[in-house]
N, C-alpha and C. Protein backbone atom coordinates (compact mmCIF):
# COMPACT_ATOMS: atom_id res chain seq x y z
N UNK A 1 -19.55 -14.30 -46.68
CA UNK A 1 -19.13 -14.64 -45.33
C UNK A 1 -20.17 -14.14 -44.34
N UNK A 2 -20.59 -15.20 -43.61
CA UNK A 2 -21.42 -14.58 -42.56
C UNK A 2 -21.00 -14.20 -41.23
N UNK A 3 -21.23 -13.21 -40.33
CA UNK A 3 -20.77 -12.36 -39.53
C UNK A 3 -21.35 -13.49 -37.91
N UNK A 4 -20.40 -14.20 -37.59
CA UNK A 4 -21.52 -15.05 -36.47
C UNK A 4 -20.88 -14.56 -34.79
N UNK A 5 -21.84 -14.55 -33.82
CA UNK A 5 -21.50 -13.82 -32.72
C UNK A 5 -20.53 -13.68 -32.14
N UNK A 6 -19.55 -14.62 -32.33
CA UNK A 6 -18.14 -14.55 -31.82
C UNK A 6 -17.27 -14.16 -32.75
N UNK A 7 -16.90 -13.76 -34.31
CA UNK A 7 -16.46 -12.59 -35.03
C UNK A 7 -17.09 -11.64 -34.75
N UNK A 8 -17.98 -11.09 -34.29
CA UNK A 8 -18.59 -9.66 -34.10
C UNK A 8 -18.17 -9.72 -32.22
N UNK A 9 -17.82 -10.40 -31.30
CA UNK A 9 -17.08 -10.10 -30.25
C UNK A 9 -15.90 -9.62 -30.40
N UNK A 10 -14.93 -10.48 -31.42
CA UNK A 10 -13.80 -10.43 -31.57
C UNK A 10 -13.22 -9.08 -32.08
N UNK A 11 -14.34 -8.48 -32.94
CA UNK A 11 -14.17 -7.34 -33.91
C UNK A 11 -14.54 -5.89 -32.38
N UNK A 12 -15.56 -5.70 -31.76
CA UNK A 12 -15.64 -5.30 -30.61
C UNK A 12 -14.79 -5.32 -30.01
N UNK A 13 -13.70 -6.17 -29.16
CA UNK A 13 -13.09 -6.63 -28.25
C UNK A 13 -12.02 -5.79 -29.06
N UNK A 14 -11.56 -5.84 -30.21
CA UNK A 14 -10.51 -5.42 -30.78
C UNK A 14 -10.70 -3.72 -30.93
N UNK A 15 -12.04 -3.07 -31.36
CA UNK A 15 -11.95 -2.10 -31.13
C UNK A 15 -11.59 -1.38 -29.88
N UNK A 16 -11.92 -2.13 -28.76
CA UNK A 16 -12.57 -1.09 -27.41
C UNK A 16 -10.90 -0.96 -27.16
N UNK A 17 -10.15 -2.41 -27.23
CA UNK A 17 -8.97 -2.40 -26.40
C UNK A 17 -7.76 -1.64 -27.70
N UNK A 18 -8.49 -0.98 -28.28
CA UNK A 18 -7.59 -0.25 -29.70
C UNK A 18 -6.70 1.42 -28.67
N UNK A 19 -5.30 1.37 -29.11
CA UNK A 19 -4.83 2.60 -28.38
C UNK A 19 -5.41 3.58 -28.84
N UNK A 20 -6.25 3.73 -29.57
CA UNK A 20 -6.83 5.14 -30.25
C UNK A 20 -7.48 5.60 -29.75
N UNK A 21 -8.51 5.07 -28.91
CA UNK A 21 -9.54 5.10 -28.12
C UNK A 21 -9.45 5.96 -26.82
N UNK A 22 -8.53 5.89 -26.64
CA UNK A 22 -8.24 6.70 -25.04
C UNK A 22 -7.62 8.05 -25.68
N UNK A 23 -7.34 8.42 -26.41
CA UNK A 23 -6.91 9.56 -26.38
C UNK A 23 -8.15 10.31 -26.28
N UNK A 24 -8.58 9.90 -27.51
CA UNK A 24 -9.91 10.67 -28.07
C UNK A 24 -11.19 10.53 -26.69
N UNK A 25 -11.07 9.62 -25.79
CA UNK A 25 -12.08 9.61 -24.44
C UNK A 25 -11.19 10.79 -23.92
N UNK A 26 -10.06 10.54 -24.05
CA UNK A 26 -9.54 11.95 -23.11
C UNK A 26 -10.16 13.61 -23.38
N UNK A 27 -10.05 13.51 -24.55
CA UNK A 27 -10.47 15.08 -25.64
C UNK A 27 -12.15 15.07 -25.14
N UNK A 28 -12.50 13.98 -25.01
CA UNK A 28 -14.06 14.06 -24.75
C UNK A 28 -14.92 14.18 -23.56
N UNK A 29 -13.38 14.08 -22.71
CA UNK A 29 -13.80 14.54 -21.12
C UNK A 29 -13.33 15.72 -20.55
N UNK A 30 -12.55 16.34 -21.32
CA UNK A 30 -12.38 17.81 -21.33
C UNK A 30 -12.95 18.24 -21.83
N UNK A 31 -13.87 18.25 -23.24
CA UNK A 31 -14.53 18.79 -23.47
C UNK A 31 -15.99 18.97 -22.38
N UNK A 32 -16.31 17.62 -22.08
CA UNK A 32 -17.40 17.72 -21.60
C UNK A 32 -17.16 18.65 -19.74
N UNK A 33 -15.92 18.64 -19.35
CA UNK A 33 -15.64 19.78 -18.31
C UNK A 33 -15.69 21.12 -18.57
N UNK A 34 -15.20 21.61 -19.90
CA UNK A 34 -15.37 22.90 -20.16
C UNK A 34 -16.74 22.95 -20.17
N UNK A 35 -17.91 22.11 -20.56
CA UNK A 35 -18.92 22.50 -20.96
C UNK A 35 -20.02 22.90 -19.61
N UNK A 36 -19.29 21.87 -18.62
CA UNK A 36 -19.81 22.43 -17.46
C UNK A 36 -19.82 23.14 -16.48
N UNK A 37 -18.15 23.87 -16.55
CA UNK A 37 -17.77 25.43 -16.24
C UNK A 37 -18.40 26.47 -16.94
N UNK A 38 -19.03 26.24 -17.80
CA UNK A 38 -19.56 26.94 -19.16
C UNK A 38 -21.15 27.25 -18.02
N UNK A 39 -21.60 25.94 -17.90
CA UNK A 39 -22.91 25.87 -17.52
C UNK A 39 -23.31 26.88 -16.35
N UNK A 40 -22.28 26.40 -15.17
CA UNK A 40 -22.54 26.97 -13.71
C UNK A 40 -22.03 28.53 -14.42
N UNK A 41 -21.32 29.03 -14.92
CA UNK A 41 -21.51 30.80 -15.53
C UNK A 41 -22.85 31.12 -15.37
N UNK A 42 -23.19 30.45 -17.04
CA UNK A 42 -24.44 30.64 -17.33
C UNK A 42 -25.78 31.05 -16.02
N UNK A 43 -25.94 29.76 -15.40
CA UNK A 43 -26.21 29.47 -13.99
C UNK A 43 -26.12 30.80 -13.13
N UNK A 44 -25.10 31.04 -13.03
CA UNK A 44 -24.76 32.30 -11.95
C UNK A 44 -25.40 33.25 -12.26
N UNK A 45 -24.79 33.64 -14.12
CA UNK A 45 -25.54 35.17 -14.43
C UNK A 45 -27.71 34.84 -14.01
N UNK A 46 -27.87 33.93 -14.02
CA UNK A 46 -29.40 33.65 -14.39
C UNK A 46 -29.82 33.95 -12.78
N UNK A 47 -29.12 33.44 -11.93
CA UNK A 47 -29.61 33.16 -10.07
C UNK A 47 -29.21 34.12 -9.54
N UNK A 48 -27.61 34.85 -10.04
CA UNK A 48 -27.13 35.91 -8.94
C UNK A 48 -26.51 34.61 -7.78
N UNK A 49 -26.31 33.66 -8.02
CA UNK A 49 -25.34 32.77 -7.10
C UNK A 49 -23.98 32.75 -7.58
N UNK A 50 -23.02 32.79 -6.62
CA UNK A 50 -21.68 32.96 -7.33
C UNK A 50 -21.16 31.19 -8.14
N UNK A 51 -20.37 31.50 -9.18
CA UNK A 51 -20.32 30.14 -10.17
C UNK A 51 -19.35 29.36 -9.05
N UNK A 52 -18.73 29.62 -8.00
CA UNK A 52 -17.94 28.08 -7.41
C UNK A 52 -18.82 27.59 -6.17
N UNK A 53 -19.84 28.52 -6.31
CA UNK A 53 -20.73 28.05 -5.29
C UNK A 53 -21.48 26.79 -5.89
N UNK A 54 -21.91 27.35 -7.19
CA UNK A 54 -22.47 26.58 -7.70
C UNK A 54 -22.02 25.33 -8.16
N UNK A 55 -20.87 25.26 -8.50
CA UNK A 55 -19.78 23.97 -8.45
C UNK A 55 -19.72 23.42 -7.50
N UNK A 56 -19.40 23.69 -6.38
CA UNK A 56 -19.37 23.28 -5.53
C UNK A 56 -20.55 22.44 -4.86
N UNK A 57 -21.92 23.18 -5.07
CA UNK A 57 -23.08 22.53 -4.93
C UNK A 57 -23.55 21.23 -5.50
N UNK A 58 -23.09 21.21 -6.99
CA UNK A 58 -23.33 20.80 -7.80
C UNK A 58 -21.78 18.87 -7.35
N UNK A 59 -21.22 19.51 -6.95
CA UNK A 59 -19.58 18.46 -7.05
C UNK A 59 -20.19 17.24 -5.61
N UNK A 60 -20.67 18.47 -4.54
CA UNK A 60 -21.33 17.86 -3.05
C UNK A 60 -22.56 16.86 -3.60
N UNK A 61 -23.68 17.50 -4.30
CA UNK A 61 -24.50 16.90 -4.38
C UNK A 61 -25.31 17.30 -5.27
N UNK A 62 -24.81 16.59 -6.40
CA UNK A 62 -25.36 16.29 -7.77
C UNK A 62 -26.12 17.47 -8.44
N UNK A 63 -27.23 16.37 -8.88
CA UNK A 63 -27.99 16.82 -9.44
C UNK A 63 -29.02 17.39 -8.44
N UNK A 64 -29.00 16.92 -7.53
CA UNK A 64 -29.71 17.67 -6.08
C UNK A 64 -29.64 18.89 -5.47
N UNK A 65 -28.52 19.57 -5.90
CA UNK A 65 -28.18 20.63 -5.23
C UNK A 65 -29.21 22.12 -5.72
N UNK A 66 -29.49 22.82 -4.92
CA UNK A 66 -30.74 23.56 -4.94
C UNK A 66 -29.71 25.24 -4.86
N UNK A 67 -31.01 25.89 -5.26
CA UNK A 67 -29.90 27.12 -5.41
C UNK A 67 -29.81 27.79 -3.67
N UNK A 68 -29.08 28.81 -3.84
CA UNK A 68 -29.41 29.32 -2.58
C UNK A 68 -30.18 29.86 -2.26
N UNK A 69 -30.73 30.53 -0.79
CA UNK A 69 -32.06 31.56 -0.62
C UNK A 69 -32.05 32.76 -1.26
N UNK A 70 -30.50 33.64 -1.59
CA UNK A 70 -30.73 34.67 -2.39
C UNK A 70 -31.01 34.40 -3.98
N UNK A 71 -30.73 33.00 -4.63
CA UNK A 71 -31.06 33.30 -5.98
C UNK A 71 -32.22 32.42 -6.00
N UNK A 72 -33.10 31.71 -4.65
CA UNK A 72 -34.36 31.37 -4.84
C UNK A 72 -35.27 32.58 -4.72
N UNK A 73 -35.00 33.76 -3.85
CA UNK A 73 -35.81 34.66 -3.91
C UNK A 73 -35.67 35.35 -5.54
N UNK A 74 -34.74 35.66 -5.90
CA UNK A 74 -34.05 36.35 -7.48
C UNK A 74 -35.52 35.36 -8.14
N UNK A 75 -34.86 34.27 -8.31
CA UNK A 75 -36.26 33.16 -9.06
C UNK A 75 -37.68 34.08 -8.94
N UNK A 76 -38.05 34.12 -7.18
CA UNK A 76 -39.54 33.87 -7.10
C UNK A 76 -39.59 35.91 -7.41
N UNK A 77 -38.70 36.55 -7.57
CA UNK A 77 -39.45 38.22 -8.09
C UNK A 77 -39.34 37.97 -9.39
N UNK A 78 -38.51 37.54 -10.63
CA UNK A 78 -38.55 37.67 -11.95
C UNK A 78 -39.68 36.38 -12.00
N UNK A 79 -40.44 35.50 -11.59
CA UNK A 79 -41.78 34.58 -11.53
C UNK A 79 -42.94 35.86 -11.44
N UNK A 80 -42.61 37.14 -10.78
CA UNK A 80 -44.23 37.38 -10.20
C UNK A 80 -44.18 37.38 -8.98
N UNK A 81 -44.04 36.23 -8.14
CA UNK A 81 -44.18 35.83 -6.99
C UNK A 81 -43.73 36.74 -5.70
N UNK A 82 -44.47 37.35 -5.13
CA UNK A 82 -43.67 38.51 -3.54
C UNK A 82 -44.16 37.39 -2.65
């Protein structure tokens, strides 16, 4: 039997809209939240910025968000840099 593009839609179409699927997206978006409460910790102990600051930075504006002036200075003394 050959597999022709519209049995391989049908077989797709049947997975995505499968009830199984959402649970397990659910488990996988909590996970991936713990992992990023996990992160901004991490984050904090490293900058000396407090972690809901950093959430918060991070929730406002992305991947953009910059640390503050006390854990950019923290940065530029463990660099070397006065």
């Amino acid at each position: 039997m050959y597999l022709t593009l519209e049995n391989l839609r049908q077989i797709i179409r049947e997975e995505v809209e499968g009830e199984e699927l959402a649970p397990l997206l659910h488990q996988v978006i909590s996970k991936l939240s713990d992992i990023d409460t996990s992160i901004d910790y991490l984050s904090s102990a490293l900058t000396g910025e407090d972690p809901l600051d950093i959430a918060i930075g991070h929730y406002g504006l992305g991947r953009h968000a910059k640390p503050s002036s006390a854990a950019s200075s923290l940065q530029n003394l463990t660099k070397g840099d006065k």
